[in-house]
Protein backbone atom coordinates (compact mmCIF):
# COMPACT_ATOMS: atom_id res chain seq x y z
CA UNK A 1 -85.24 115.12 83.07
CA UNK A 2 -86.10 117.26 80.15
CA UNK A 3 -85.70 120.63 82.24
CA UNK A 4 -82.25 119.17 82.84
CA UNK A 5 -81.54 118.74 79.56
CA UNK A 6 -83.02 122.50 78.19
CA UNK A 7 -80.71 123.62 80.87
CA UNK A 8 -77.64 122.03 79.71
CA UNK A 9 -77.82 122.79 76.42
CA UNK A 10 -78.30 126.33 76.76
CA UNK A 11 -75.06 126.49 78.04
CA UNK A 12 -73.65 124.82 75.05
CA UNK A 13 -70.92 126.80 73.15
CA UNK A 14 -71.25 126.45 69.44
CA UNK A 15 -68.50 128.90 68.73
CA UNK A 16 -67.78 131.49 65.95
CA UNK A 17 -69.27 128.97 63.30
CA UNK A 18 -72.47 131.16 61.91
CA UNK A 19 -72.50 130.18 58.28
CA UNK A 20 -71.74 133.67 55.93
CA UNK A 21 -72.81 132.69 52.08
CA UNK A 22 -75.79 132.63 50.64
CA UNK A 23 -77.72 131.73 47.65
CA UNK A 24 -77.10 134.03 44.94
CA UNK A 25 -80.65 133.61 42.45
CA UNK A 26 -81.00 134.16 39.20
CA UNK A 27 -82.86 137.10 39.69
CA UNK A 28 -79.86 139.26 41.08
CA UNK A 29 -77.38 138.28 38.21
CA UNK A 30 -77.56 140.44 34.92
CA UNK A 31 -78.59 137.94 32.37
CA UNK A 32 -77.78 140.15 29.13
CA UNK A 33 -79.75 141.54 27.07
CA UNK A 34 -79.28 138.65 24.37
CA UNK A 35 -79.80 136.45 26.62
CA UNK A 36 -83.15 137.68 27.81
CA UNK A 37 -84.34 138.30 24.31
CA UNK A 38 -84.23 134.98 23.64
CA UNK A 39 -87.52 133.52 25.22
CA UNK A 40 -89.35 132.16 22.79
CA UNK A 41 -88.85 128.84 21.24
CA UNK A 42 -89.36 124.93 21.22
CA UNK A 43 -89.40 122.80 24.07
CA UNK A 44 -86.24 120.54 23.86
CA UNK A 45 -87.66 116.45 23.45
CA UNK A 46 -86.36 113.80 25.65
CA UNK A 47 -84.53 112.28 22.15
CA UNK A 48 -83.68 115.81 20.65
CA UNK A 49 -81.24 114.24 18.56
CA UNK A 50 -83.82 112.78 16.35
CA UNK A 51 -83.80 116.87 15.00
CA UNK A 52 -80.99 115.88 12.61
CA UNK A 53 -83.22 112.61 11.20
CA UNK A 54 -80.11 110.36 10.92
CA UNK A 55 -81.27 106.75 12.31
CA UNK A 56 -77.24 105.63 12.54
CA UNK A 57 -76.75 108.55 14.98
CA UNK A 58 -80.54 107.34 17.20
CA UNK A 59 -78.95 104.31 17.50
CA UNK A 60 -75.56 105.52 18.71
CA UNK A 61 -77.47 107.75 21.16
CA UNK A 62 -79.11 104.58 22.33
CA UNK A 63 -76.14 102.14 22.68
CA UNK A 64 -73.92 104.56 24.47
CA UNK A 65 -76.31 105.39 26.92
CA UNK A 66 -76.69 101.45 27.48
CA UNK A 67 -73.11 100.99 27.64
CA UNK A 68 -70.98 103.79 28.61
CA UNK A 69 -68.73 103.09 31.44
CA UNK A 70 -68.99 106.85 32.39
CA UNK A 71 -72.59 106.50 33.07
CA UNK A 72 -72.55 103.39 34.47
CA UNK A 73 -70.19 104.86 36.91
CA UNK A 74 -72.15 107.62 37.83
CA UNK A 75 -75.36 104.94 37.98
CA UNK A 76 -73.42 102.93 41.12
CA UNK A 77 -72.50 106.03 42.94
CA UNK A 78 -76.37 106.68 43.05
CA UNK A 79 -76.96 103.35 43.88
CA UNK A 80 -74.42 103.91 47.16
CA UNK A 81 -75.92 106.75 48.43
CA UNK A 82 -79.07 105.59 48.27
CA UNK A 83 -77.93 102.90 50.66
CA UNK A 84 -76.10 105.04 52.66
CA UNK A 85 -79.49 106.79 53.15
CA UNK A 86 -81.08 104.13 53.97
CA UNK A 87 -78.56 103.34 56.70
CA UNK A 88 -79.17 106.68 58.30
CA UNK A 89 -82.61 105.95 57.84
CA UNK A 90 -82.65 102.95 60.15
CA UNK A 91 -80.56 104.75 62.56
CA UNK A 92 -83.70 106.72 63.33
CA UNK A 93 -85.96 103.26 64.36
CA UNK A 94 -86.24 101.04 67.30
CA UNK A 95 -83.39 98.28 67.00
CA UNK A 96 -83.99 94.95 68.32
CA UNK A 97 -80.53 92.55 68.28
CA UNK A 98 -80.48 89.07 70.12
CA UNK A 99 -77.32 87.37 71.09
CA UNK A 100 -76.81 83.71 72.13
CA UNK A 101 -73.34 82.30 73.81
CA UNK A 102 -71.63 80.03 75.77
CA UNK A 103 -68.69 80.72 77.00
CA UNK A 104 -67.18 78.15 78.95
CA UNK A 105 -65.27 80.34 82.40
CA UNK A 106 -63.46 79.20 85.35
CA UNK A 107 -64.52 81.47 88.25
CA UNK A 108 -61.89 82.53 91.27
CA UNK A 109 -62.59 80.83 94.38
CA UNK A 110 -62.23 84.90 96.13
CA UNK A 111 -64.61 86.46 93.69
CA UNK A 112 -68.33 87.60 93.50
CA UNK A 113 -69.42 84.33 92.43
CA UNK A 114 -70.44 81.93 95.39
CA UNK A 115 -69.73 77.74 95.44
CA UNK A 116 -69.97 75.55 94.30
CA UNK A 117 -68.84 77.83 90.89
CA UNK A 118 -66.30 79.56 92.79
CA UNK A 119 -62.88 77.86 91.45
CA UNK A 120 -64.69 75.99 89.06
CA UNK A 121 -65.19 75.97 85.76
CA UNK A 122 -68.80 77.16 84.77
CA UNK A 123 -70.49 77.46 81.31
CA UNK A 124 -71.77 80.98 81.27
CA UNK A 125 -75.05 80.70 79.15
CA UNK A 126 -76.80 83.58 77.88
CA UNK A 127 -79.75 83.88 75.22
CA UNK A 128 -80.93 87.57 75.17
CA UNK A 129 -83.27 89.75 73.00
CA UNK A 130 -81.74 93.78 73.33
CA UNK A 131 -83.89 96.65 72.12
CA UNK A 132 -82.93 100.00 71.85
CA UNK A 133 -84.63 103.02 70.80
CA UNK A 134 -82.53 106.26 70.30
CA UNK A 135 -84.91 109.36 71.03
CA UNK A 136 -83.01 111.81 69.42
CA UNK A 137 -84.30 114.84 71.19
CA UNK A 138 -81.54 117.34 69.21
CA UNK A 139 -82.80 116.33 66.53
CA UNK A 140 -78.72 114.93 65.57
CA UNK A 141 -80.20 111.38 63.28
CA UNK A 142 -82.84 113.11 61.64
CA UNK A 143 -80.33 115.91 60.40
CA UNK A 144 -77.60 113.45 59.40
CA UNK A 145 -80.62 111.28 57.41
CA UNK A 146 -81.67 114.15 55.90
CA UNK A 147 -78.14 114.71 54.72
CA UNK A 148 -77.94 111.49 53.44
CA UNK A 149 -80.74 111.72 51.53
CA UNK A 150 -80.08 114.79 50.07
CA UNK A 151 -76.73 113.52 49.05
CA UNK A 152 -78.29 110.72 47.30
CA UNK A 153 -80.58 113.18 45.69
CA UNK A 154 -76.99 115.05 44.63
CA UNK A 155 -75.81 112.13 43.14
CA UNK A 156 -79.18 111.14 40.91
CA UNK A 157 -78.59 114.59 39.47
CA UNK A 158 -74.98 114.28 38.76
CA UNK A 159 -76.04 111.34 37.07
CA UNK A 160 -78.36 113.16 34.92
CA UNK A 161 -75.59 115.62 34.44
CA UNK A 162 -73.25 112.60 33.05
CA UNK A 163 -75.74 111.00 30.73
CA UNK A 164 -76.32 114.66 29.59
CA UNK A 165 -72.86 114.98 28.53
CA UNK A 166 -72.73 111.50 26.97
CA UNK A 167 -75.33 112.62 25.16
CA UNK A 168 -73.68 116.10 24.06
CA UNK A 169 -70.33 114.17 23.31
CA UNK A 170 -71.91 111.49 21.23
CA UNK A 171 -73.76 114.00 18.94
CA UNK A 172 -70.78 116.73 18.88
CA UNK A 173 -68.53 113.79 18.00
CA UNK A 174 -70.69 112.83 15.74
CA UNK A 175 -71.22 116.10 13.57
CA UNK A 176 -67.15 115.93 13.75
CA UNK A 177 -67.42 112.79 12.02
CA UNK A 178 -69.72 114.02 9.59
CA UNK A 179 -67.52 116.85 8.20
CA UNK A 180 -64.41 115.02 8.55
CA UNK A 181 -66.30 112.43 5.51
CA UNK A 182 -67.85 115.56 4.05
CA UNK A 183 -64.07 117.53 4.15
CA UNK A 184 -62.42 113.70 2.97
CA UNK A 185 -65.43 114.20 -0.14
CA UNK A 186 -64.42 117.32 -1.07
CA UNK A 187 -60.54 116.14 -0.94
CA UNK A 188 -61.25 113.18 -3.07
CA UNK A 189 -63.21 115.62 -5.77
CA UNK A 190 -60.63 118.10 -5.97
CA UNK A 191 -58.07 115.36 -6.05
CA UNK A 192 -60.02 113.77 -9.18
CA UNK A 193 -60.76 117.56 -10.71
CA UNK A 194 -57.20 118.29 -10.65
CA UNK A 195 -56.35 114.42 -12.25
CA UNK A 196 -59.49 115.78 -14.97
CA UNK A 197 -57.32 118.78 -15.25
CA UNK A 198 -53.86 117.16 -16.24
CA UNK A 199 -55.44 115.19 -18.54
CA UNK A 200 -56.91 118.26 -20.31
CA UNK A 201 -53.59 119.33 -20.26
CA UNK A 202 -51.90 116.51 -21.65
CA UNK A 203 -54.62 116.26 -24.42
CA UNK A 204 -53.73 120.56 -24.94
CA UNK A 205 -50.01 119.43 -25.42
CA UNK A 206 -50.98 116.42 -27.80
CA UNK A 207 -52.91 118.99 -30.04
CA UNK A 208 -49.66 121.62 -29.62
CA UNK A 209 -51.67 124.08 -27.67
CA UNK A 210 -49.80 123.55 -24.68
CA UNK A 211 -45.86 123.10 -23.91
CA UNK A 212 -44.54 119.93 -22.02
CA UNK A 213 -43.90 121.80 -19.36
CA UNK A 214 -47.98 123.11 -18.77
CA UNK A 215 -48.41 119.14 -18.27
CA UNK A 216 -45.71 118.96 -15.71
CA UNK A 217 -47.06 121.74 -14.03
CA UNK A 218 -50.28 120.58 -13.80
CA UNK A 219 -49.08 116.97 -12.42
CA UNK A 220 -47.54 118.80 -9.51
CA UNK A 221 -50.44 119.24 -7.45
CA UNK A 222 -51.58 115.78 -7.55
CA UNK A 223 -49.20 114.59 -4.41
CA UNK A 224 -50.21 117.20 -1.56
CA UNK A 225 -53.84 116.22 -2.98
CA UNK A 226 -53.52 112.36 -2.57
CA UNK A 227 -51.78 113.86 0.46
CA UNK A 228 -54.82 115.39 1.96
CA UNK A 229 -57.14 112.42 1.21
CA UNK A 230 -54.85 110.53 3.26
CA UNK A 231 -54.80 112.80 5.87
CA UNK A 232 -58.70 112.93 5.40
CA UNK A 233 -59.30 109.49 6.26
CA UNK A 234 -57.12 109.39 8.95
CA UNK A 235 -59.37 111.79 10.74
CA UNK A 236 -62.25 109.79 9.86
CA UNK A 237 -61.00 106.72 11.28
CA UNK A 238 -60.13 108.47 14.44
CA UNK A 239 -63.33 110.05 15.22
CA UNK A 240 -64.72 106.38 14.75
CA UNK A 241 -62.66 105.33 17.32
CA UNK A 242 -63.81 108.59 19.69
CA UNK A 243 -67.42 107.17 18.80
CA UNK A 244 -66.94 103.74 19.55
CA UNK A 245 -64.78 104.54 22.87
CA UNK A 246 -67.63 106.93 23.80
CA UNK A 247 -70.19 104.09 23.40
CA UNK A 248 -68.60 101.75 25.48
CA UNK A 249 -67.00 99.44 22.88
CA UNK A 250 -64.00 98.27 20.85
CA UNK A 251 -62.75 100.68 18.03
CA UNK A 252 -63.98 97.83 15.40
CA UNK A 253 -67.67 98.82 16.88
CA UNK A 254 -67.95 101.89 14.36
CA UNK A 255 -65.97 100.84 11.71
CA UNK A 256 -68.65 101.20 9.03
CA UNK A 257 -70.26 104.12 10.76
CA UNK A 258 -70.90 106.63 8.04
CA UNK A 259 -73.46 109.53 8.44
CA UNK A 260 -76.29 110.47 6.21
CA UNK A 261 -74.78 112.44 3.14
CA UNK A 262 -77.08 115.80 4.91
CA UNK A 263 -76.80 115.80 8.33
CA UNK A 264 -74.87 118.96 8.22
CA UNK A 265 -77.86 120.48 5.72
CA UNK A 266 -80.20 119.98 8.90
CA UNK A 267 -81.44 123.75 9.93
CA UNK A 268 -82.55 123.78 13.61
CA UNK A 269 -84.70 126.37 15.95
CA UNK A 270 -83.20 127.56 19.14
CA UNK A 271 -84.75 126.30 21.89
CA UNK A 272 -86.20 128.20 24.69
CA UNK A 273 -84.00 129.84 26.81
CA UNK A 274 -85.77 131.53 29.97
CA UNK A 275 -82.78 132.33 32.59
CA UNK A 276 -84.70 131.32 35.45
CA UNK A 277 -85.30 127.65 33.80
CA UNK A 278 -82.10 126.82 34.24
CA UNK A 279 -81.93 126.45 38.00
CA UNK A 280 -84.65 123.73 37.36
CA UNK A 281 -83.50 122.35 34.82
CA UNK A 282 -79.84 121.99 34.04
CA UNK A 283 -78.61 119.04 37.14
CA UNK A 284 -75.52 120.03 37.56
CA UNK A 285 -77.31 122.80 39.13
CA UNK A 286 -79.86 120.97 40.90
CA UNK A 287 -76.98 118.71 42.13
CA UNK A 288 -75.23 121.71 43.59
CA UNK A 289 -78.47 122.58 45.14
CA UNK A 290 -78.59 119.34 46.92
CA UNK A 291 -75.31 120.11 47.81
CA UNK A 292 -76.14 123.14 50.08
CA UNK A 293 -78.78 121.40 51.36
CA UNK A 294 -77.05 118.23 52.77
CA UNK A 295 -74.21 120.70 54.06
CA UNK A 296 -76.62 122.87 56.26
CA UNK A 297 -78.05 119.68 57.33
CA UNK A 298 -74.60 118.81 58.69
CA UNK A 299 -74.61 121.67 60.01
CA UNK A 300 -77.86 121.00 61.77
CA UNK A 301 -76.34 117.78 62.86
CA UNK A 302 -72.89 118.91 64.63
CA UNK A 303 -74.87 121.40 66.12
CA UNK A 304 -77.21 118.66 67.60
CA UNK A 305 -73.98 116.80 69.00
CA UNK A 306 -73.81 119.41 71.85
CA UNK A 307 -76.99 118.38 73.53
CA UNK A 308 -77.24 115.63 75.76
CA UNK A 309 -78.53 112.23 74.05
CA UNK A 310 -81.10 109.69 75.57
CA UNK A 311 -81.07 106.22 75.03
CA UNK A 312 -83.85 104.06 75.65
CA UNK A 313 -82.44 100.43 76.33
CA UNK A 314 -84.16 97.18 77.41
CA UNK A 315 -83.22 93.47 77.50
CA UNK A 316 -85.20 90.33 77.98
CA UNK A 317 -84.04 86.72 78.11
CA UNK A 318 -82.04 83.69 79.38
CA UNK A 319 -78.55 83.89 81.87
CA UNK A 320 -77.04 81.15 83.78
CA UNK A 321 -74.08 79.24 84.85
CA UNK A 322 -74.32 76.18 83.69
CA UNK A 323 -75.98 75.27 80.27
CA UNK A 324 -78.22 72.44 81.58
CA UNK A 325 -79.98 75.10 84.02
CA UNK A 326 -80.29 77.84 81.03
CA UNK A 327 -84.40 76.59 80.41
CA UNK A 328 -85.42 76.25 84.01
CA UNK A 329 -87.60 78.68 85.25
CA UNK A 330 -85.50 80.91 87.50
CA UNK A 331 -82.98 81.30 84.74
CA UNK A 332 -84.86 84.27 83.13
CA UNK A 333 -83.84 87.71 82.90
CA UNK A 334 -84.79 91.53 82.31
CA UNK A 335 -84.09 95.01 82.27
CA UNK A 336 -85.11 98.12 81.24
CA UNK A 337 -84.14 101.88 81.60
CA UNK A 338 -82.48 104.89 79.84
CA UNK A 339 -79.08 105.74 79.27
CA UNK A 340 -78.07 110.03 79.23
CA UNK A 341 -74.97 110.71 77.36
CA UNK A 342 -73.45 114.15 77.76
CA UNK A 343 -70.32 116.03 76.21
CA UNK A 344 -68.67 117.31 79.06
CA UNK A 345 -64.67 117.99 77.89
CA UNK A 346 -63.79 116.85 74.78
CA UNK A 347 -60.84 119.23 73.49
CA UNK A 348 -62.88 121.45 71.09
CA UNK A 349 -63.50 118.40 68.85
CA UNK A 350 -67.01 119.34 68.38
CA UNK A 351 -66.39 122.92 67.59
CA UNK A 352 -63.86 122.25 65.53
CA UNK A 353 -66.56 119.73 63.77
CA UNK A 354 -68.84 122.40 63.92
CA UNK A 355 -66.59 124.87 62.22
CA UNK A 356 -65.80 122.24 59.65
CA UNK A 357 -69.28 121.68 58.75
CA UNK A 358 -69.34 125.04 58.28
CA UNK A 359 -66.80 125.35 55.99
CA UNK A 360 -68.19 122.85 53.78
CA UNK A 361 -71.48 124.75 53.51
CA UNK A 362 -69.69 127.79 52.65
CA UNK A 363 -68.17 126.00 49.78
CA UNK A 364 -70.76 124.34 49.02
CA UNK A 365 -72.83 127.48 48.40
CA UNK A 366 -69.73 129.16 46.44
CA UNK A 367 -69.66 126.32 44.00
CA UNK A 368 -73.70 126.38 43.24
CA UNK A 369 -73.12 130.37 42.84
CA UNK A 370 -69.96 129.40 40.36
CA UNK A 371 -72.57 126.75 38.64
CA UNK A 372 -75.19 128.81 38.06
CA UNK A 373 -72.78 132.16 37.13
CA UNK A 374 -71.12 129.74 34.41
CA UNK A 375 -74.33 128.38 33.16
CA UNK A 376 -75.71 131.20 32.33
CA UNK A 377 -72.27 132.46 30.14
CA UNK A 378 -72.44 129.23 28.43
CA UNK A 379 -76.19 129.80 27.28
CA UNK A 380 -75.33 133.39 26.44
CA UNK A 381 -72.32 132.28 24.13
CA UNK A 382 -74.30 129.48 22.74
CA UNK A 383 -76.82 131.69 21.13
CA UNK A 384 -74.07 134.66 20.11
CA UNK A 385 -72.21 132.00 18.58
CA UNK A 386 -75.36 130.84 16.92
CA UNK A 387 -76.53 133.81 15.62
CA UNK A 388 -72.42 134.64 14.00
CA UNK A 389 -71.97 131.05 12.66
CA UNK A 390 -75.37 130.76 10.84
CA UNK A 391 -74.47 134.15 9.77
CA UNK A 392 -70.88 132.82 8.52
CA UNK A 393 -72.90 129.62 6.94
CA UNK A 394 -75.36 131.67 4.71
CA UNK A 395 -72.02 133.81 3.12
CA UNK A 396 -69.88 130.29 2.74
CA UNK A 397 -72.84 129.61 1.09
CA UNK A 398 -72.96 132.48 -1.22
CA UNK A 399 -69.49 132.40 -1.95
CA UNK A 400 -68.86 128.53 -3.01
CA UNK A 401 -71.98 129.34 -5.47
CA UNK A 402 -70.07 131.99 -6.73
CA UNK A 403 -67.03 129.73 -6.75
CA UNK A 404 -68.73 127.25 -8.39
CA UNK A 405 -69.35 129.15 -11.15
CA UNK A 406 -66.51 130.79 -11.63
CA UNK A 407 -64.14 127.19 -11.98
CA UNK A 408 -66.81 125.17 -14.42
CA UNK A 409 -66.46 129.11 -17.10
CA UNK A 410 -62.38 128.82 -16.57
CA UNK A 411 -62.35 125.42 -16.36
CA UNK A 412 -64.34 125.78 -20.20
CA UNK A 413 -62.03 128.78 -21.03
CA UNK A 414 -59.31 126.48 -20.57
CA UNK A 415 -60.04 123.73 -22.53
CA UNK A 416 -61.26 126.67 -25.52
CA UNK A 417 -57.83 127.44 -25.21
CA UNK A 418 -59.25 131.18 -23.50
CA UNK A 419 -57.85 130.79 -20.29
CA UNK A 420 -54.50 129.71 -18.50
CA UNK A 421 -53.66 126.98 -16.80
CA UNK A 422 -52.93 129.24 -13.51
CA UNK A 423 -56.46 130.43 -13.85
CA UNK A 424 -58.23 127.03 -13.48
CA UNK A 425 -55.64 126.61 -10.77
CA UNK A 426 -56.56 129.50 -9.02
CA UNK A 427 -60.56 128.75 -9.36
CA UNK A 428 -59.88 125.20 -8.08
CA UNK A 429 -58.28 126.47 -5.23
CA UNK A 430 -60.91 129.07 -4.72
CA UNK A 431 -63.53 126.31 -4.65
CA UNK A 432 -61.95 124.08 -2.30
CA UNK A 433 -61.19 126.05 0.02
CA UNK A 434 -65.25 127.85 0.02
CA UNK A 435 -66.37 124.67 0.06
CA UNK A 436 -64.57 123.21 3.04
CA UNK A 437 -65.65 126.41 4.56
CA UNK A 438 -68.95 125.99 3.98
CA UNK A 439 -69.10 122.79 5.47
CA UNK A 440 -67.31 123.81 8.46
CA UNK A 441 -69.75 126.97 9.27
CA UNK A 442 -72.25 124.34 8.33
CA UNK A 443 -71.01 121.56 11.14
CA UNK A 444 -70.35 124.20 13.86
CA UNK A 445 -73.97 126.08 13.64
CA UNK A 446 -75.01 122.12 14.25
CA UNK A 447 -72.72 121.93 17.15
CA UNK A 448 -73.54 124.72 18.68
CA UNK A 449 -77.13 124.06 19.04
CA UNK A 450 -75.63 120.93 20.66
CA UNK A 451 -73.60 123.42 23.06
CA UNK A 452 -76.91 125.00 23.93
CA UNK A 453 -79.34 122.48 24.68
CA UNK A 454 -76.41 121.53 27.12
CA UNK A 455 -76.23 124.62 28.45
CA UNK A 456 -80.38 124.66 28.84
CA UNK A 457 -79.72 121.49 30.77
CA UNK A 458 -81.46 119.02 28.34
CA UNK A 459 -85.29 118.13 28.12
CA UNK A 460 -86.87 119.51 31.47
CA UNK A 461 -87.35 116.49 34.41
CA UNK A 462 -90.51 116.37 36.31
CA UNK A 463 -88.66 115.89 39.47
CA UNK A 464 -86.56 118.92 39.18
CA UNK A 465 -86.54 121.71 41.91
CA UNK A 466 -87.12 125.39 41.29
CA UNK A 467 -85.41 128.32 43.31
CA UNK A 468 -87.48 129.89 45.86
CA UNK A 469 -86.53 133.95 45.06
């Protein structure tokens, strides 16, 4: 029997189906020389976003994770391919099935059955135990298991992927909340500096330093300021909204949400960033590993439908006509023996599965090489944009000292009856604007360290697989 089979399936035709990608590693992609420079560093923690020591934002962290419909999603399609797995899985074991009927029948009188059933009605009683046992000499179940496990190992890492990005969404948003109150701060200080300034004014007219007119002038700012608190707070209240969407609850759920005063002040080290780490660590790339895995066990799989199949089959129990005689002793019954199937003709289906399969790995193996081409850009501009924005923080820095300075001597000047009124207005404006600057290089070095323990793939996971080079 087995010489039979050998001999058949070296005759099968797979087709022009060969598989042409490959795995492109790390190792043959130019990393950059920033990039590779950049080896040393801290270990990112499971909670890294206790770095910026805010407890409202820990507690955020925490509640989206628990309730985020995103992740829950992505938690149930692991849960389904686990089963699925398992399903393959069982398709691999001895099956044992029983089946008990009676099926009332009336018999021809010119038929195989003798008298006195012949032309009768007879109760045809059965009560059988069936066991089969698929042998799977190709090899077809175990590929298609494996493929089903692999899949489910695909979809535990997207999962990781997802709570990842709930993770880098929640503290991004975040930081956007924080300088939206610290931009809605400054707003409601220059609006009060420039209601300080008027009154100056007003008392500089009272005293006849000043014409009626430098007090009219000096009221006209005060609209497009109230202007841009409103506006402030608007953007506030949205980002609440973002937060308390991204969390899983109603918009009332962050209503109060205010971050600590200096969150933005935290100063962070860059993690460490060794290119080969990624494909081990970030899941998006392990799941695209998986990926090309389960394919070219498909692959394995419609390759294996070719070969002839054998069947082990066996069943043991009760048949007879006629209920009442089902438990006597001569009503037993039993068989045994295996059953060969074999793809003779069957219009190219199975090279056209074959070819499909094929297809899939192809992509499959394009999309990892995409993944891992992409990750590697976004850890690259991560630390460039790092290295510029800190750069841009320290000189906002610098300059809205200098600013600073510069508004309290006019601002003095002005009330000595030195200065102009234009000149205050020009150092108020000066100030503003450095520090809203300030606080924006501030926020974005923060968010950017975000970007790039995303793009590092998070805290690394003890289950995560490493490219063989």
């Amino acid at each position: 029997m087995l010489q039979s089979v050998t001999i058949i399936a070296g005759c099968a035709d797979f087709g022009p189906s060969a598989p042409r990608a490959t795995l492109t590693t790390t190792a043959e992609l130019d990393a950059g020389q920033r990039l590779r420079a950049a080896h040393a560093g801290p270990e990112i923690g499971a909670q890294w976003w206790q770095a910026f020591g805010d407890p409202a934002l820990d507690w955020l962290v925490a509640d989206a994770l628990d309730g985020a419909p995103s992740l829950k999603t992505a938690q149930a399609r692991v849960a389904e391919a686990l089963a699925l797995a398992d399903v393959r899985r069982a398709d691999t074991l001895p099956q044992l099935s029983g089946a008990v009927s009676a099926t009332p029948t009336r018999f021809p009188a010119s038929y195989t059955v003798p008298p006195p059933a012949a032309g009768h009605w007879q109760v045809d009683a059965q009560a059988l135990l069936y066991a089969s046992f698929d042998l799977d000499l190709a090899g077809r179940a175990k590929a298609l298991t494996r493929s089903a496990t692999l899949r489910a190992d695909q979809q535990q890492a997207l999962e990781a992927a997802a709570r990842l990005e709930l993770q880098r969404s929640v503290v991004t948003t975040y930081l956007q909340l924080a300088l939206a109150c610290r931009l809605l701060q400054i707003s409601q200080d220059t609006l009060e500096q420039r209601e300080d300034l008027l009154h100056l004014t007003e008392r500089r007219v009272s005293a006849g330093l000043d014409m009626r007119m430098a007090a009219l002038r000096a009221s006209e700012p005060l609209p497009l300021a109230q202007a841009d608190v409103a506006r402030r707070k608007g953007e506030v209240e949205l980002l609440r909204h973002r937060l308390a969407a991204l969390a899983g609850r109603g918009p009332g759920y962050a209503d109060a949400l205010t971050p600590a005063p200096g969150v933005l002040d935290v100063r962070t080290a860059v993690p460490a960033t060794l290119p080969a780490a990624l494909v081990g660590r970030r899941p998006d790339i392990r799941a695209a590993r998986y990926r090309v895995e389960a394919e070219s066990a498909g692959i394995d799989a419609a390759r294996a439908a070719f070969y002839p199949d054998i069947n082990l089959l066996a069943f043991a129990g009760l048949q007879s006509l006629g209920f009442h005689a089902l438990l006597s002793g001569n009503s037993s019954s039993l068989g045994a023996g295996p059953a060969l199937t074999l793809p003779i003709f069957e219009g190219g289906r199975l090279r056209a599965g074959l070819r499909a399969q094929t297809a899939a790995y192809n992509a499959a193996v394009d999309d990892y090489d995409n993944t891992l081409v992409e990750a590697l850009q976004q850890v690259s501009d991560a630390l460039v944009q790092i290295d510029s924005l800190a750069q841009q923080r320290d000189l906002t820095g610098t300059a809205l000292e200098r600013a600073q300075q510069s508004y309290q001597l006019e601002t003095r000047r002005y009330g000595n009856g030195i200065s102009g009124y234009l000149d205050v207005l020009l150092a108020q404006g000066r100030l503003y604007d450095d520090r809203a600057a300030h606080a924006e290089a501030a926020a974005a070095v923060l968010m950017e360290h975000v970007q790039l323990i995303a793009a590092l793939g998070g805290p690394a996971t003890d289950g995560a697989s490493h490219e063989q080079n």
